[in-house]
C-alpha atoms as a PDB file:
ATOM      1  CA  UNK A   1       0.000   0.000   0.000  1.00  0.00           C
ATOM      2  CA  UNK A   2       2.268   2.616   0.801  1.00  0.00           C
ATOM      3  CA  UNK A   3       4.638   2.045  -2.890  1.00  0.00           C
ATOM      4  CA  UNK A   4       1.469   3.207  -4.367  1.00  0.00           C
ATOM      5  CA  UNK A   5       1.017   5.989  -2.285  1.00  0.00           C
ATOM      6  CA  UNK A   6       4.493   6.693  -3.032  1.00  0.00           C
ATOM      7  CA  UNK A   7       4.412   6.331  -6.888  1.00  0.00           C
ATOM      8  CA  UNK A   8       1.234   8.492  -6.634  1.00  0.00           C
ATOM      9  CA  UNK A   9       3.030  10.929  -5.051  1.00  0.00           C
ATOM     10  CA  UNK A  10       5.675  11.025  -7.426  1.00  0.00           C
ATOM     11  CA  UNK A  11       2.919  11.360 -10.543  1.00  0.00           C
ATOM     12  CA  UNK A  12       1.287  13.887  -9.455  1.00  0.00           C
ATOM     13  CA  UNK A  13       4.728  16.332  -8.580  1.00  0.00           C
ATOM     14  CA  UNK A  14       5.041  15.268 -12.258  1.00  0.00           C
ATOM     15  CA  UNK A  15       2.221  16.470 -13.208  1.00  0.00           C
ATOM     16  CA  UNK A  16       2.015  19.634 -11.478  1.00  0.00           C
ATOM     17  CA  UNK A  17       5.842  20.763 -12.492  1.00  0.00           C
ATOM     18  CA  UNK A  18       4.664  19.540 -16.024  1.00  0.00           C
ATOM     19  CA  UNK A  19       1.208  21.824 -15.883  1.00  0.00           C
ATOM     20  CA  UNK A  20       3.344  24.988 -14.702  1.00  0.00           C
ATOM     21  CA  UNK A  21       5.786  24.779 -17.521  1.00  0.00           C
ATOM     22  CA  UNK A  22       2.552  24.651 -19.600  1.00  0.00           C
ATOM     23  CA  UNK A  23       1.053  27.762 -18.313  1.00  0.00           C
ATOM     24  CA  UNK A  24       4.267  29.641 -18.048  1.00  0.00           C
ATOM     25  CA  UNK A  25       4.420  29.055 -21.536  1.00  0.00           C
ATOM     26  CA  UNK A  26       1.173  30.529 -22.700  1.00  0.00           C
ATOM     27  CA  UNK A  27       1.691  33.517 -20.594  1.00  0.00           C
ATOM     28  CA  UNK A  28       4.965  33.719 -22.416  1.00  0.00           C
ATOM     29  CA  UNK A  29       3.402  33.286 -26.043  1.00  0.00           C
ATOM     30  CA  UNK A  30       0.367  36.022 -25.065  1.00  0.00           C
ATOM     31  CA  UNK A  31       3.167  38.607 -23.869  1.00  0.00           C
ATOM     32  CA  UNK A  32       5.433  37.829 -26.733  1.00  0.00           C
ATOM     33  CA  UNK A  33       1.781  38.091 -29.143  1.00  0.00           C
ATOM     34  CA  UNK A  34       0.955  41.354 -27.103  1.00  0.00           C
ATOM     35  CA  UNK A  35       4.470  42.569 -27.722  1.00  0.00           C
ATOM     36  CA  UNK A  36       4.523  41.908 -31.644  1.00  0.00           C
ATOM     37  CA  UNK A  37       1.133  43.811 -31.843  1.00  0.00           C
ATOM     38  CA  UNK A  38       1.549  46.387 -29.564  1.00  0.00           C
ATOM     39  CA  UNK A  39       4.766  47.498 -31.816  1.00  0.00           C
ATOM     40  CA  UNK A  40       2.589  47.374 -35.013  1.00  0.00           C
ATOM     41  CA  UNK A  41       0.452  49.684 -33.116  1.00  0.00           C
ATOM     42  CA  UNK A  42       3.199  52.054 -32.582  1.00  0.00           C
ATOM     43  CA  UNK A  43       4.112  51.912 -35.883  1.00  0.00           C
ATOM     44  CA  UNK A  44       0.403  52.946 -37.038  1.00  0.00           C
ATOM     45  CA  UNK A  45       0.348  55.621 -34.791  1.00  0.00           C
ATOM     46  CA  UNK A  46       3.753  56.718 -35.665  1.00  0.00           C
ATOM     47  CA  UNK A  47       2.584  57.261 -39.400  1.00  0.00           C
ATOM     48  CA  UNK A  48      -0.488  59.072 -37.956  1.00  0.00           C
ATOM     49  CA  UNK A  49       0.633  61.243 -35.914  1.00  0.00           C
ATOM     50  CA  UNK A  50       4.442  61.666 -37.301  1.00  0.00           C
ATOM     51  CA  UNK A  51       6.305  60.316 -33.982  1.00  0.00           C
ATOM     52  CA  UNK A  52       5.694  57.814 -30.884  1.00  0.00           C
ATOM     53  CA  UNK A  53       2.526  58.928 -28.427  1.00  0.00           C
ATOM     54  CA  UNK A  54       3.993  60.400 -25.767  1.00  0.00           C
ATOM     55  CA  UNK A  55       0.581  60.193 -23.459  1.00  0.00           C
ATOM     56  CA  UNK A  56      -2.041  57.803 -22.610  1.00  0.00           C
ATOM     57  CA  UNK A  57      -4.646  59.730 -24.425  1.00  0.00           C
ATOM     58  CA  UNK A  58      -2.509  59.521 -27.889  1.00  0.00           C
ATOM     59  CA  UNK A  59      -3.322  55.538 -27.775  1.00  0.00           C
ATOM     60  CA  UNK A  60      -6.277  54.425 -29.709  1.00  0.00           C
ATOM     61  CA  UNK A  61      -9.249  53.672 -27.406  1.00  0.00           C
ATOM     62  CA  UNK A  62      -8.969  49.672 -28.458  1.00  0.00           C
ATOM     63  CA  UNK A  63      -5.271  49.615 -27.253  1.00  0.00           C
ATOM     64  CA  UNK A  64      -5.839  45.794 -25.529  1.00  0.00           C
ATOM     65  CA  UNK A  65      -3.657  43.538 -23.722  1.00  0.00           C
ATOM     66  CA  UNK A  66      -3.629  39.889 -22.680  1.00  0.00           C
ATOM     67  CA  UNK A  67      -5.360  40.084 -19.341  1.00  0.00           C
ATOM     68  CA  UNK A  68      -4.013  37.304 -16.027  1.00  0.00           C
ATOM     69  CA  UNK A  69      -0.830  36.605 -18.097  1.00  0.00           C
ATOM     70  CA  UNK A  70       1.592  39.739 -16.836  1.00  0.00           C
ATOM     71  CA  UNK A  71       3.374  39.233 -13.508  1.00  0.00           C
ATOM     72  CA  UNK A  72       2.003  41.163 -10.434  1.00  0.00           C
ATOM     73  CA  UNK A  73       5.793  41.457  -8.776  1.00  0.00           C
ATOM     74  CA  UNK A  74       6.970  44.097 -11.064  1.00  0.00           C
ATOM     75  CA  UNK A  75       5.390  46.953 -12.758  1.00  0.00           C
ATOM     76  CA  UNK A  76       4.471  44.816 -15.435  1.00  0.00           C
ATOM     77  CA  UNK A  77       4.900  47.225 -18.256  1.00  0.00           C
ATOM     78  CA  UNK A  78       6.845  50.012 -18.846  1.00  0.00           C
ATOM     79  CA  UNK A  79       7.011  52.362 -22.102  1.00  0.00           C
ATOM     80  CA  UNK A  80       9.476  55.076 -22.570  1.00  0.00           C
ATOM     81  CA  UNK A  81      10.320  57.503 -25.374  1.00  0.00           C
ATOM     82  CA  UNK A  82      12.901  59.624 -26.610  1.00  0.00           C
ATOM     83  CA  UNK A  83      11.272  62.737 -27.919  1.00  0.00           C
ATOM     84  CA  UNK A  84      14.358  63.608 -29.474  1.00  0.00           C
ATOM     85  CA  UNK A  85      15.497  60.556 -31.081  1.00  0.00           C
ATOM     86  CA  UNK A  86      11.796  59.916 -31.502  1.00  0.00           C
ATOM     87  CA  UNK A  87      12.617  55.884 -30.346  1.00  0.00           C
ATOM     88  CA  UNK A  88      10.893  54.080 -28.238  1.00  0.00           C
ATOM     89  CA  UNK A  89      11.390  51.328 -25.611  1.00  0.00           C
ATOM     90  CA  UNK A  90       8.320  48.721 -24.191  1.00  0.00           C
ATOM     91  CA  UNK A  91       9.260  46.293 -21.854  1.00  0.00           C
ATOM     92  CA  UNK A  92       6.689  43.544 -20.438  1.00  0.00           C
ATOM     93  CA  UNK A  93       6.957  40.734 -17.574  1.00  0.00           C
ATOM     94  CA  UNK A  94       5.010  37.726 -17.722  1.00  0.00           C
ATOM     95  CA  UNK A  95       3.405  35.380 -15.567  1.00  0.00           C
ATOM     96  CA  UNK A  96       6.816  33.097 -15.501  1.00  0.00           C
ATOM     97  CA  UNK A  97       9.154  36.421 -14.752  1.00  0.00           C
ATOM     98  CA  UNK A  98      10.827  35.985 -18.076  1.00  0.00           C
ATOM     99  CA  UNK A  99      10.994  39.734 -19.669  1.00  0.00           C
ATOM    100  CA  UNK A 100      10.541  40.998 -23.411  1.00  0.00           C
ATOM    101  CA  UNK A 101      12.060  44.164 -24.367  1.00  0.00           C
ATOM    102  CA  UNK A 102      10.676  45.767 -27.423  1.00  0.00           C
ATOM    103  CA  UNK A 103      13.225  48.922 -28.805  1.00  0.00           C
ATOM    104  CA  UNK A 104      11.484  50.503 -32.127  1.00  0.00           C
ATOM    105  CA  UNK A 105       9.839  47.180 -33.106  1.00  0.00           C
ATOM    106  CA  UNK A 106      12.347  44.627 -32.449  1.00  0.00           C
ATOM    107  CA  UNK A 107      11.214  42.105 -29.768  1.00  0.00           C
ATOM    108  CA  UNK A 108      13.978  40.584 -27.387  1.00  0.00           C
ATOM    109  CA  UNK A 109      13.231  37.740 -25.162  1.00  0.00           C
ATOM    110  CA  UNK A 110      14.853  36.626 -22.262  1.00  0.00           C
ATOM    111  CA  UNK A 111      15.284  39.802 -20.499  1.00  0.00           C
ATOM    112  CA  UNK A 112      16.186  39.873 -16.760  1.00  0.00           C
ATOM    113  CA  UNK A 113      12.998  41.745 -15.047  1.00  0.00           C
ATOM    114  CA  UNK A 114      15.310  43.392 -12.558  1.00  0.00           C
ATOM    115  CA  UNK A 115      16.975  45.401 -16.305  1.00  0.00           C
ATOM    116  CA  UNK A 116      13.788  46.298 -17.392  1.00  0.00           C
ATOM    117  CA  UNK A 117      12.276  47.270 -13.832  1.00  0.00           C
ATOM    118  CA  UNK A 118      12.640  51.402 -13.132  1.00  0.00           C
ATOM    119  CA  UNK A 119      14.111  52.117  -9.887  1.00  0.00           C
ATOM    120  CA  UNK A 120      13.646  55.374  -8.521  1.00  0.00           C
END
């Protein structure tokens, strides 16, 4: 009785490491897939308006984002631009703490939250 308690055991700490790799990896896809669109966005509005919005209100009302799949530990995204250089940086966290950097379209992967995270 108890080597099939134990061999229970051990299935299901299989199956729960196996089910968090799963959802860390969706949350990964719908930040990279919110990335990608989010920078064809800023292109679009960059041909509108001749540069990158520099406000909230200079986003189009249907600006939308994956919802439950950005991490709460960090501010979870972050968007900066150079008025000057008229360039732009976006970076997300996910669910999984793995960060995506997007600098004037260009998605990077992989990037440590703590780089992306603004410290005061």
């Amino acid at each position: 009785m108890l080597i099939v308690i134990v061999v229970i055991a051990i299935l299901a700490v299989i199956t729960i490491v196996a089910y968090t790799g799963i959802q860390n990896r969706a949350s990964d896809s719908a930040v990279y897939s919110d990335a990608s669109s989010i920078a064809k966005k800023l292109a679009i509005i960059k041909v509108d308006l001749g540069r990158y919005p520099i406000s909230v209100a200079e986003f189009p009302a249907d600006f939308k984002i994956s919802k439950g799949t950005y991490s709460t530990a960090y501010n979870n995204m972050m968007y900066c631009v150079n008025r000057v250089t008229d360039r732009y940086a976006l970076g997300m966290i996910s669910k999984s703490s793995k960060g995506f950097l997007v600098v004037d379209g260009i998605i990077q992967q992989g990037v440590s939250p703590a780089s992306i995270q603004v410290t005061a």
